[in-house]
C-alpha atoms as a PDB file:
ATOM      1  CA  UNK A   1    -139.843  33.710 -66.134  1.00  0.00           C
ATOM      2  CA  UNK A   2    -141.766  34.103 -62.769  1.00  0.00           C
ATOM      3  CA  UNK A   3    -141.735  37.178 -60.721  1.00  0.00           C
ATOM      4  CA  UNK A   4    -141.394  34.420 -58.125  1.00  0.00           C
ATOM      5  CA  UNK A   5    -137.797  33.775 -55.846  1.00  0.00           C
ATOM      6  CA  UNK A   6    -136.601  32.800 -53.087  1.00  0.00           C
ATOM      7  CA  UNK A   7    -137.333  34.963 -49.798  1.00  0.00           C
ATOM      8  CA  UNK A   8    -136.119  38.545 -49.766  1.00  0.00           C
ATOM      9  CA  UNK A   9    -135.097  38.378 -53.590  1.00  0.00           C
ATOM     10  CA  UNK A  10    -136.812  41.892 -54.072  1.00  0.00           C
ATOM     11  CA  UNK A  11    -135.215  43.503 -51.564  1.00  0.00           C
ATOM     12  CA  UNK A  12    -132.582  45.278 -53.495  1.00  0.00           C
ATOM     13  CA  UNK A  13    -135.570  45.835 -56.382  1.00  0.00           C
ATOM     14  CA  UNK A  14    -137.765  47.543 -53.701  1.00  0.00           C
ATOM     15  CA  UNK A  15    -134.402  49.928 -52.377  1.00  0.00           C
ATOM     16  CA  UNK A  16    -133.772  50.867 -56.227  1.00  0.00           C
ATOM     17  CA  UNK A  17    -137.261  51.944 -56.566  1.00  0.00           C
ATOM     18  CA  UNK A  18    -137.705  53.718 -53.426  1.00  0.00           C
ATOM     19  CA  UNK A  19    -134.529  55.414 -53.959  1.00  0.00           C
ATOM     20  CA  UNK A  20    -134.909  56.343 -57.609  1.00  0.00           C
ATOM     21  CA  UNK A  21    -138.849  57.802 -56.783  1.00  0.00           C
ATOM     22  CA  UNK A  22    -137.451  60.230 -53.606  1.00  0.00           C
ATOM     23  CA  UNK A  23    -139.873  58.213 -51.357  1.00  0.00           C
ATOM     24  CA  UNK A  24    -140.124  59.406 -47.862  1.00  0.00           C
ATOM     25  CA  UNK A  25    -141.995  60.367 -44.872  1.00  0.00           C
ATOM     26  CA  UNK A  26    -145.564  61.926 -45.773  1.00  0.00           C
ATOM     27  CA  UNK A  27    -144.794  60.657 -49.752  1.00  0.00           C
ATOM     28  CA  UNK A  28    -148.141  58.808 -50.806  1.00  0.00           C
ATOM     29  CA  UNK A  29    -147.792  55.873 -52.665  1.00  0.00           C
ATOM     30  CA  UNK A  30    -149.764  53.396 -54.613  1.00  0.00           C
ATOM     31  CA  UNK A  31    -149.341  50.241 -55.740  1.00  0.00           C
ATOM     32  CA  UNK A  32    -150.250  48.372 -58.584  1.00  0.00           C
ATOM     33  CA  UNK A  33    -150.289  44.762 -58.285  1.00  0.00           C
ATOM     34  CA  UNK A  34    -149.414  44.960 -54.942  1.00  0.00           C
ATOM     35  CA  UNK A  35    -149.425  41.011 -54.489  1.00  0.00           C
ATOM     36  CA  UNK A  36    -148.673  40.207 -50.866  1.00  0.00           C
ATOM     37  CA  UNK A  37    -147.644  44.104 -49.954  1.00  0.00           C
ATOM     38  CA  UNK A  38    -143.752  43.086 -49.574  1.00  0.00           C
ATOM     39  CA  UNK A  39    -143.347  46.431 -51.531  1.00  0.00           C
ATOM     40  CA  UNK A  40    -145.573  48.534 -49.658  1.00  0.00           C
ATOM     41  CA  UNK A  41    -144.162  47.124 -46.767  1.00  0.00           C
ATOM     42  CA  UNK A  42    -140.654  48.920 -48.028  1.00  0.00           C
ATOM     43  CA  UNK A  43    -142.083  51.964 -48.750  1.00  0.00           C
ATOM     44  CA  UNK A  44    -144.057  52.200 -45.758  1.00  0.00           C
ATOM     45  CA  UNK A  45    -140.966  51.476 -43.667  1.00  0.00           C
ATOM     46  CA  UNK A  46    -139.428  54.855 -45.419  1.00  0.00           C
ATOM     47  CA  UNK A  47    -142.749  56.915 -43.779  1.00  0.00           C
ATOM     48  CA  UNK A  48    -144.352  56.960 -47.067  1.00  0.00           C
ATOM     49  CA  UNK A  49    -148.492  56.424 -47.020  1.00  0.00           C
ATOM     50  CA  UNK A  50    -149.478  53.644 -49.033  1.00  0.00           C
ATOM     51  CA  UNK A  51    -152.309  52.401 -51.319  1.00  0.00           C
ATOM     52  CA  UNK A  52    -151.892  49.084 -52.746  1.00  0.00           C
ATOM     53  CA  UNK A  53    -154.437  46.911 -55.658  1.00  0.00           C
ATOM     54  CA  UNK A  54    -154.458  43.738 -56.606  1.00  0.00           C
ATOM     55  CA  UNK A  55    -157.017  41.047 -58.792  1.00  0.00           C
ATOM     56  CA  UNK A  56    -156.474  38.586 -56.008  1.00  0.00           C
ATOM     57  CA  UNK A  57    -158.833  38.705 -53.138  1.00  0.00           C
ATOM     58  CA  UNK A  58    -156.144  36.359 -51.199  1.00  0.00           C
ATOM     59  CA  UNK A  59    -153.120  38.774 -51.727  1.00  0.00           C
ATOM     60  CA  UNK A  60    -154.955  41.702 -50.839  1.00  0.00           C
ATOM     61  CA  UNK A  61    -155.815  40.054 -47.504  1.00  0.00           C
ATOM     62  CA  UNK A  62    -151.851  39.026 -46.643  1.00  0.00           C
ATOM     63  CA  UNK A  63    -150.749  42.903 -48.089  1.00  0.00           C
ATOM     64  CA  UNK A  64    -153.313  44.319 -45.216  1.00  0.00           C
ATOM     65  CA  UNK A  65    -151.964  42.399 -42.854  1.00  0.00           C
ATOM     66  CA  UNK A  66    -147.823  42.891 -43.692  1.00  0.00           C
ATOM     67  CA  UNK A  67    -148.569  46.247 -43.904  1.00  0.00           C
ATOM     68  CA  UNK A  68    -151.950  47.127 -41.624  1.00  0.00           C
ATOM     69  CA  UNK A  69    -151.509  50.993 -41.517  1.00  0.00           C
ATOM     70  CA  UNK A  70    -152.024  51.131 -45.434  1.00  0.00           C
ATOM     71  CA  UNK A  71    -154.794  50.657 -47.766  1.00  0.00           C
ATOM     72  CA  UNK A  72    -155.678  48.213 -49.587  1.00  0.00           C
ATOM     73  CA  UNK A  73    -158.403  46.630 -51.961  1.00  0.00           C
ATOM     74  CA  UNK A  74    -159.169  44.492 -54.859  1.00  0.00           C
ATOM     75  CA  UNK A  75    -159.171  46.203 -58.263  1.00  0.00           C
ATOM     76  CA  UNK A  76    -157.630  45.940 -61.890  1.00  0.00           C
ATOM     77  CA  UNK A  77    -154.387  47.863 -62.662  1.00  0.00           C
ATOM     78  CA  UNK A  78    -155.781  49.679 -65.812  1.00  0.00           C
ATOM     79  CA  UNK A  79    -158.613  51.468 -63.451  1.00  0.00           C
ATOM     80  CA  UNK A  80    -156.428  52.436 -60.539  1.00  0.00           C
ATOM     81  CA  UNK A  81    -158.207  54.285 -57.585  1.00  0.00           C
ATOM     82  CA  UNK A  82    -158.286  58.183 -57.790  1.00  0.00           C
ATOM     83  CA  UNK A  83    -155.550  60.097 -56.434  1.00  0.00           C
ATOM     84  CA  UNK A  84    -153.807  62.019 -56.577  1.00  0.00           C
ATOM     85  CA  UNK A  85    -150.486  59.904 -55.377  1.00  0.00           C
ATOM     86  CA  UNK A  86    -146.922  61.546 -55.403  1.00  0.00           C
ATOM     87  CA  UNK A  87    -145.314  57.743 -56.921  1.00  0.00           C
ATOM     88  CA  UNK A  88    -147.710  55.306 -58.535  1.00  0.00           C
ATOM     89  CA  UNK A  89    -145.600  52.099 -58.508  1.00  0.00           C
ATOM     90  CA  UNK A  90    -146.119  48.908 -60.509  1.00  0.00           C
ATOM     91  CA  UNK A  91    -143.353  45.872 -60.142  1.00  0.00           C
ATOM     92  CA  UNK A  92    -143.195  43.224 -61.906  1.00  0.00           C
ATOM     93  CA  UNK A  93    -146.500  43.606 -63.605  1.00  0.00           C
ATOM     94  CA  UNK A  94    -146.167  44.823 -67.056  1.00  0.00           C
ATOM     95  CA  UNK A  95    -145.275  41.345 -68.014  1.00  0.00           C
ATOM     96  CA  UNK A  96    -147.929  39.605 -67.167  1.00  0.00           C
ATOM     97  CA  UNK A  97    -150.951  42.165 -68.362  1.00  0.00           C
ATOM     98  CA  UNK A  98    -152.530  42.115 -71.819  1.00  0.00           C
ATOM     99  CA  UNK A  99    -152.104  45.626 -72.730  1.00  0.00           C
ATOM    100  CA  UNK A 100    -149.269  46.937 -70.656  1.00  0.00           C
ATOM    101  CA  UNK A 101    -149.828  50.325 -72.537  1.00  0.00           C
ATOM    102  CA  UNK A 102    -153.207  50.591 -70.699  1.00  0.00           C
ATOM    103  CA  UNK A 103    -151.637  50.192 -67.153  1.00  0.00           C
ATOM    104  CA  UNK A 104    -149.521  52.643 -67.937  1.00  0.00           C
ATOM    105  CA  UNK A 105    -151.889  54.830 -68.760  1.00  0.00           C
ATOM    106  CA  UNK A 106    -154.254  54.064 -65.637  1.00  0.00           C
ATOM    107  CA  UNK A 107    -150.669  55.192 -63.605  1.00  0.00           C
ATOM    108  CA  UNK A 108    -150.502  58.525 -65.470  1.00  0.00           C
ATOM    109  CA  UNK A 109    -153.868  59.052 -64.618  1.00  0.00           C
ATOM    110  CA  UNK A 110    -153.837  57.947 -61.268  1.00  0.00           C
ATOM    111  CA  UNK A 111    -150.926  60.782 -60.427  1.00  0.00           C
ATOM    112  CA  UNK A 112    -152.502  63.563 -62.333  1.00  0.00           C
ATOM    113  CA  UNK A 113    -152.466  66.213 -59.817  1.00  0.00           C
ATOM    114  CA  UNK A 114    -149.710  64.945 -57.475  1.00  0.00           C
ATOM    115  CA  UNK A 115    -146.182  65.046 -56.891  1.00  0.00           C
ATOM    116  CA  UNK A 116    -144.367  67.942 -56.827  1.00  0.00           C
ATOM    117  CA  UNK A 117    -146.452  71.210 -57.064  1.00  0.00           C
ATOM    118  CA  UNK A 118    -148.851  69.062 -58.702  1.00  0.00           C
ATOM    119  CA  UNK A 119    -147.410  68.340 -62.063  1.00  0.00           C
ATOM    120  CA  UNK A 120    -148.070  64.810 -62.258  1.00  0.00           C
ATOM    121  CA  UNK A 121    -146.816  61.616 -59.796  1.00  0.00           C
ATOM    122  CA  UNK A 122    -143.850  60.069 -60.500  1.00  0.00           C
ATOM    123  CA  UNK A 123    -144.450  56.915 -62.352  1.00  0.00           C
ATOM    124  CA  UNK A 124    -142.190  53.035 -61.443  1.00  0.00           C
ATOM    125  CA  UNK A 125    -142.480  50.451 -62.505  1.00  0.00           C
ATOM    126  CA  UNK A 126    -140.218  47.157 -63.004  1.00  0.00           C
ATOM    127  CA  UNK A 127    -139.724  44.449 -65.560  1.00  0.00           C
ATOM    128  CA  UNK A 128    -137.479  40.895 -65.897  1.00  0.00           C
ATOM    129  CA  UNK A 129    -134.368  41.605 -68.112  1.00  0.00           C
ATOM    130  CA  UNK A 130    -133.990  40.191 -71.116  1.00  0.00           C
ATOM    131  CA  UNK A 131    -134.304  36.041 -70.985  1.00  0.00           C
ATOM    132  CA  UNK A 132    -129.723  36.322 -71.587  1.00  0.00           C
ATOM    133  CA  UNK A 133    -129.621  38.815 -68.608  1.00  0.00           C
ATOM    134  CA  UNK A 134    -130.861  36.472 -66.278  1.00  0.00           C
ATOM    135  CA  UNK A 135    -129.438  33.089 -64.662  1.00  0.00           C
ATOM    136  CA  UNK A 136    -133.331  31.919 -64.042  1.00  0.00           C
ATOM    137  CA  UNK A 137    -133.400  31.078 -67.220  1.00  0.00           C
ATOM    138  CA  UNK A 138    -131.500  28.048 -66.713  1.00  0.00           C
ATOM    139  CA  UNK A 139    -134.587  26.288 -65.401  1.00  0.00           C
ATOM    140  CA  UNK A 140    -136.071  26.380 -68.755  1.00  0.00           C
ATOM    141  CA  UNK A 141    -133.187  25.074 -70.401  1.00  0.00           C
ATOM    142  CA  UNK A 142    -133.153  22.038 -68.229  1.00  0.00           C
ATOM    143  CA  UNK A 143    -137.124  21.949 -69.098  1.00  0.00           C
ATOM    144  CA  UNK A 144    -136.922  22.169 -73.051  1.00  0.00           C
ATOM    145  CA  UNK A 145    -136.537  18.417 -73.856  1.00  0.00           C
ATOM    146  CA  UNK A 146    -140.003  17.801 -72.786  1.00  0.00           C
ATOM    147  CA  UNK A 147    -141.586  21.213 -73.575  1.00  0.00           C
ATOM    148  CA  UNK A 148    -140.764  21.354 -77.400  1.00  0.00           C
ATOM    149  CA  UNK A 149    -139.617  24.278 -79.505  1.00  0.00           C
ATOM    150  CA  UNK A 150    -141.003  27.221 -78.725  1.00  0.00           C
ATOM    151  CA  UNK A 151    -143.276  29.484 -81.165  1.00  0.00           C
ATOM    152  CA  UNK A 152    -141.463  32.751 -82.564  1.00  0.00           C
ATOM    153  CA  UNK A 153    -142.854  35.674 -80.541  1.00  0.00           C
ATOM    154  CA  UNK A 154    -142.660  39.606 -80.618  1.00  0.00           C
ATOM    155  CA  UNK A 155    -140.405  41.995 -78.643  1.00  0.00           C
ATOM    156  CA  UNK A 156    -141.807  41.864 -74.812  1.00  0.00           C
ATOM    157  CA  UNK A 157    -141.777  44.960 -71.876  1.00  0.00           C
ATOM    158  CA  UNK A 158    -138.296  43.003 -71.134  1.00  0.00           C
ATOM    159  CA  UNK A 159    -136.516  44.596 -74.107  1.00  0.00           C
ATOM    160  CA  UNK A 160    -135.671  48.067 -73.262  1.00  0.00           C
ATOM    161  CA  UNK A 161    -136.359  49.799 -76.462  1.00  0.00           C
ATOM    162  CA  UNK A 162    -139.948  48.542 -76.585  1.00  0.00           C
ATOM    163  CA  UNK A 163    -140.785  49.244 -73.060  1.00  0.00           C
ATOM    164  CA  UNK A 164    -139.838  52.877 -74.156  1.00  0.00           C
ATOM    165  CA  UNK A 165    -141.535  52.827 -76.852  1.00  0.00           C
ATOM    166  CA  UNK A 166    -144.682  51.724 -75.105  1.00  0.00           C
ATOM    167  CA  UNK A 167    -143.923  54.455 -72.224  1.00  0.00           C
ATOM    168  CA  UNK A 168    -144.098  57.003 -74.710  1.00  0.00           C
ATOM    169  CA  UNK A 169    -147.129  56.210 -76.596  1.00  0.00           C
ATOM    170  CA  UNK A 170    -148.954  56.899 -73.087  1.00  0.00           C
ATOM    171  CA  UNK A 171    -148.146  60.079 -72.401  1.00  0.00           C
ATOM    172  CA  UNK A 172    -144.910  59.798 -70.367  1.00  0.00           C
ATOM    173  CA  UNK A 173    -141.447  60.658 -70.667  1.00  0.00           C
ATOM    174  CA  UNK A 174    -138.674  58.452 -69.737  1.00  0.00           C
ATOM    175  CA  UNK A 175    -136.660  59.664 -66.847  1.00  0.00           C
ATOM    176  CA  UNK A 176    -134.338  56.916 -66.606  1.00  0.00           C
ATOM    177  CA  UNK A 177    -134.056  53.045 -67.313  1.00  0.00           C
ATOM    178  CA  UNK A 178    -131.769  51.913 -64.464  1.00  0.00           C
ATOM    179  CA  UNK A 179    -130.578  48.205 -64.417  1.00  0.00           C
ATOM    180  CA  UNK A 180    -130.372  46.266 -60.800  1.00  0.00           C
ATOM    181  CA  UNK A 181    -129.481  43.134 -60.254  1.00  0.00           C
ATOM    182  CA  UNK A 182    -130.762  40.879 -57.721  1.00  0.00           C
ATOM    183  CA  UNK A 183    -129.587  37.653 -56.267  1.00  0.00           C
ATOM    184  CA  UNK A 184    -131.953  34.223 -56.206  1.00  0.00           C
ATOM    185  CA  UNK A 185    -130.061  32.351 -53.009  1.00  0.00           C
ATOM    186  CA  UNK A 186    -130.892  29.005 -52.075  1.00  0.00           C
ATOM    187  CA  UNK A 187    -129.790  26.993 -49.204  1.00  0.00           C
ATOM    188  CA  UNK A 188    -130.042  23.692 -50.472  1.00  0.00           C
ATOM    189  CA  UNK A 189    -131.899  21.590 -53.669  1.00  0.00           C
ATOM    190  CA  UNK A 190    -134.901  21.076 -51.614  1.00  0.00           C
ATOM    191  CA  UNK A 191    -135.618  24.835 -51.407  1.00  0.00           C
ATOM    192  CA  UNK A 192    -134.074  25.417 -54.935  1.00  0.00           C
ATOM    193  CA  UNK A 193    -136.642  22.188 -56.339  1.00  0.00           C
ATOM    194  CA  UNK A 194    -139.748  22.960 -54.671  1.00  0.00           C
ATOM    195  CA  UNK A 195    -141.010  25.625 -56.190  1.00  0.00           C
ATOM    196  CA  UNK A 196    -140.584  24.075 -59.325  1.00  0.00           C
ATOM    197  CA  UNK A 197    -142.006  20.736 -58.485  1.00  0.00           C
ATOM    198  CA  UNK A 198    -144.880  22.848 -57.023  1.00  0.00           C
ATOM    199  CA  UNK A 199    -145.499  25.264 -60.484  1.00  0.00           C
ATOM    200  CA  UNK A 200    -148.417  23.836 -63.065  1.00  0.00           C
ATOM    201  CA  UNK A 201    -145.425  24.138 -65.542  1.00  0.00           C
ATOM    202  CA  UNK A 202    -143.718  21.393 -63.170  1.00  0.00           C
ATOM    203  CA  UNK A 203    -146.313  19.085 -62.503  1.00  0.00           C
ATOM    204  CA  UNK A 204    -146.888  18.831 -66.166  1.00  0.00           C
ATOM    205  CA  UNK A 205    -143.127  18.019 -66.631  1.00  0.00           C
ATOM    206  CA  UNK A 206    -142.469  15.813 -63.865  1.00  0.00           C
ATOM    207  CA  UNK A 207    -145.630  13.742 -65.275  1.00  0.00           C
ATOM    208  CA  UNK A 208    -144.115  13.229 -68.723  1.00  0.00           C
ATOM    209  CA  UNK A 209    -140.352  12.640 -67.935  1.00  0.00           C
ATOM    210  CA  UNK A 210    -141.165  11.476 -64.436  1.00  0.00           C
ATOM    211  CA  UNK A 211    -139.419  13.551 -61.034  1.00  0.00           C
ATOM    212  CA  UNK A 212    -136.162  11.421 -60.963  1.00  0.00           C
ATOM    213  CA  UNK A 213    -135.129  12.473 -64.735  1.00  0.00           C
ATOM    214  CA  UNK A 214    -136.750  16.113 -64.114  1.00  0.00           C
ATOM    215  CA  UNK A 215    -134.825  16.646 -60.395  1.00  0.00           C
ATOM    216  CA  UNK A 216    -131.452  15.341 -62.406  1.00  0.00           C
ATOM    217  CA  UNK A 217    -131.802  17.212 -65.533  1.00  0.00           C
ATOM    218  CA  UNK A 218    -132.621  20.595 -63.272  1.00  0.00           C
ATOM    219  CA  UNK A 219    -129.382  19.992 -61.024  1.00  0.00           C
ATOM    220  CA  UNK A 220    -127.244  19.408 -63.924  1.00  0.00           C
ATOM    221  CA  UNK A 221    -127.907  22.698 -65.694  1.00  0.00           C
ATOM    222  CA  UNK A 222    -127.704  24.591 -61.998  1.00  0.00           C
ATOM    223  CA  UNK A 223    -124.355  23.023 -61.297  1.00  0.00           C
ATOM    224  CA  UNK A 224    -122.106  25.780 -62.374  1.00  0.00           C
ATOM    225  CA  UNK A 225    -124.414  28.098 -60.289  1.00  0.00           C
ATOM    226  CA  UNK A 226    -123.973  26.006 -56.714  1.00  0.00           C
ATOM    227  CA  UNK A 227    -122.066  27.503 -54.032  1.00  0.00           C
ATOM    228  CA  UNK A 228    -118.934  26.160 -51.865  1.00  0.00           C
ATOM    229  CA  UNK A 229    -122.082  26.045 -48.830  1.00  0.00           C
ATOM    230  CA  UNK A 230    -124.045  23.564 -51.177  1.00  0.00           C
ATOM    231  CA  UNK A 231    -126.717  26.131 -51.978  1.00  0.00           C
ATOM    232  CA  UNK A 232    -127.233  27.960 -55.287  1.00  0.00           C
ATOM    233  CA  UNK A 233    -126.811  31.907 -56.502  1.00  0.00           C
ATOM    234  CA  UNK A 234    -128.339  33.035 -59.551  1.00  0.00           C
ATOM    235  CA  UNK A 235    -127.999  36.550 -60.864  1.00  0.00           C
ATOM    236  CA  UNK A 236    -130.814  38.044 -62.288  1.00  0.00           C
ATOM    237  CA  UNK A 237    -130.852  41.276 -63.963  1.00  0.00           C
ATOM    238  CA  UNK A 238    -134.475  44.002 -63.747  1.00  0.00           C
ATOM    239  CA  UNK A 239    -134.992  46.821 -65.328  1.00  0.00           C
ATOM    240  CA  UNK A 240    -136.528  50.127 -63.345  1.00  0.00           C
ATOM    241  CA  UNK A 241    -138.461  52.600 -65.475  1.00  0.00           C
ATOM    242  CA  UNK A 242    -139.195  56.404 -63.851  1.00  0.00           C
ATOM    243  CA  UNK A 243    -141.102  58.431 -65.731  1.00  0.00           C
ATOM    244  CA  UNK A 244    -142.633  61.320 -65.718  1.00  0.00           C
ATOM    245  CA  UNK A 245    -146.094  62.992 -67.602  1.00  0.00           C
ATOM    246  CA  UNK A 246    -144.994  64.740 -70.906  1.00  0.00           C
END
């Protein structure tokens, strides 16, 4: 599943995580994986000062400019900037990192020093429910004919017992494991298809069954999720870790 939606999908994501972290005027925040800053953009709107990271050159450029009174810069999650920070923040990035253990590690490091009289930032981050939790999953199911069966694999960050069992293996304690759910609203099929059509995953598709069989086979599965409007609502379940140094 994509950390990808519609527009404003992560609103009610960035709330729960502002929310559950006490973020406020003066707070100072960074954030890993900060993609195009819609985050920082949330926090900064609370008065919080923000740092934000990111691999991609591009994303750090669009983050600066959604959110120009913050700080931003290309660099890899696992060797976060020195702090200290009162929240280090990471959403929807475990996921799609190698050794999520090692981010979460960088994070601990990162907020040695800070938050409250200095024992240690407040640590966030976010993950995709479980594949069942989530109505995006649909859009695989109405891919699988032409993607084959799909290779056994081990328990990922989206099963709540192994992201806390990673968490702990860093050095953190688990404050809470909240569960929000966010809508995916689309006005029409054209704005429901397109980012599909546009994904490698997609292109690939559409080449082998060809778009007419891939648009019908996607609408069928989505039909029990349109709306009386003509759009389509999907629920999606995340998960929202706080933690704390041991």
């Amino acid at each position: 599943m994509s950390g990808e939606g519609p527009r404003g999908w992560g609103a009610p994501l960035y709330a729960a995580v502002l929310d559950a972290t006490a973020v406020g005027p003066g707070t100072s925040v960074l954030d890993l994986g900060c993609g195009s800053g819609l985050f920082a953009r949330a926090a900064a709107d609370r008065g919080a000062r923000v740092t934000g990271i990111d691999t991609d050159p591009a994303a750090v450029g669009r983050a600066a400019a959604e959110v120009p009174e913050g700080a931003f810069a290309v660099g890899n999650a696992q060797d976060p900037p020195p702090g200290p920070f009162d929240v280090v923040a990471a959403l929807q990035l475990l996921m799609h990192v190698a050794d999520p253990a090692a981010v979460l590690a960088g994070m601990r490091r990162a907020g040695q020093g800070g938050g409250r009289a200095g024992s240690g930032a407040v640590v966030a981050a976010t993950v995709w429910g479980r594949e069942q939790e989530c109505d995006v999953r649909v859009f695989g199911e109405a891919l699988a004919p032409w993607l084959g069966p799909r290779p056994p694999s081990p328990p990922s960050v989206t099963d709540p017992d192994r992201l806390r069992e990673i968490v702990q293996r860093t050095g953190l304690v688990v404050e809470r494991l909240d569960e929000v759910v966010c809508p995916f609203e689309y006005d029409d099929e054209d704005e429901l298809l397109g980012p599909l059509f546009e994904s490698a995953l997609g292109r690939s598709v559409g080449r082998r069954a060809g778009p007419v069989a891939l648009r019908a086979a996607v609408l069928q599965h989505l039909q029990p999720y349109r709306t009386a409007a003509g759009g389509y609502r999907l629920q999606n379940l995340f998960r929202v870790l706080v933690a704390r140094p041991a």
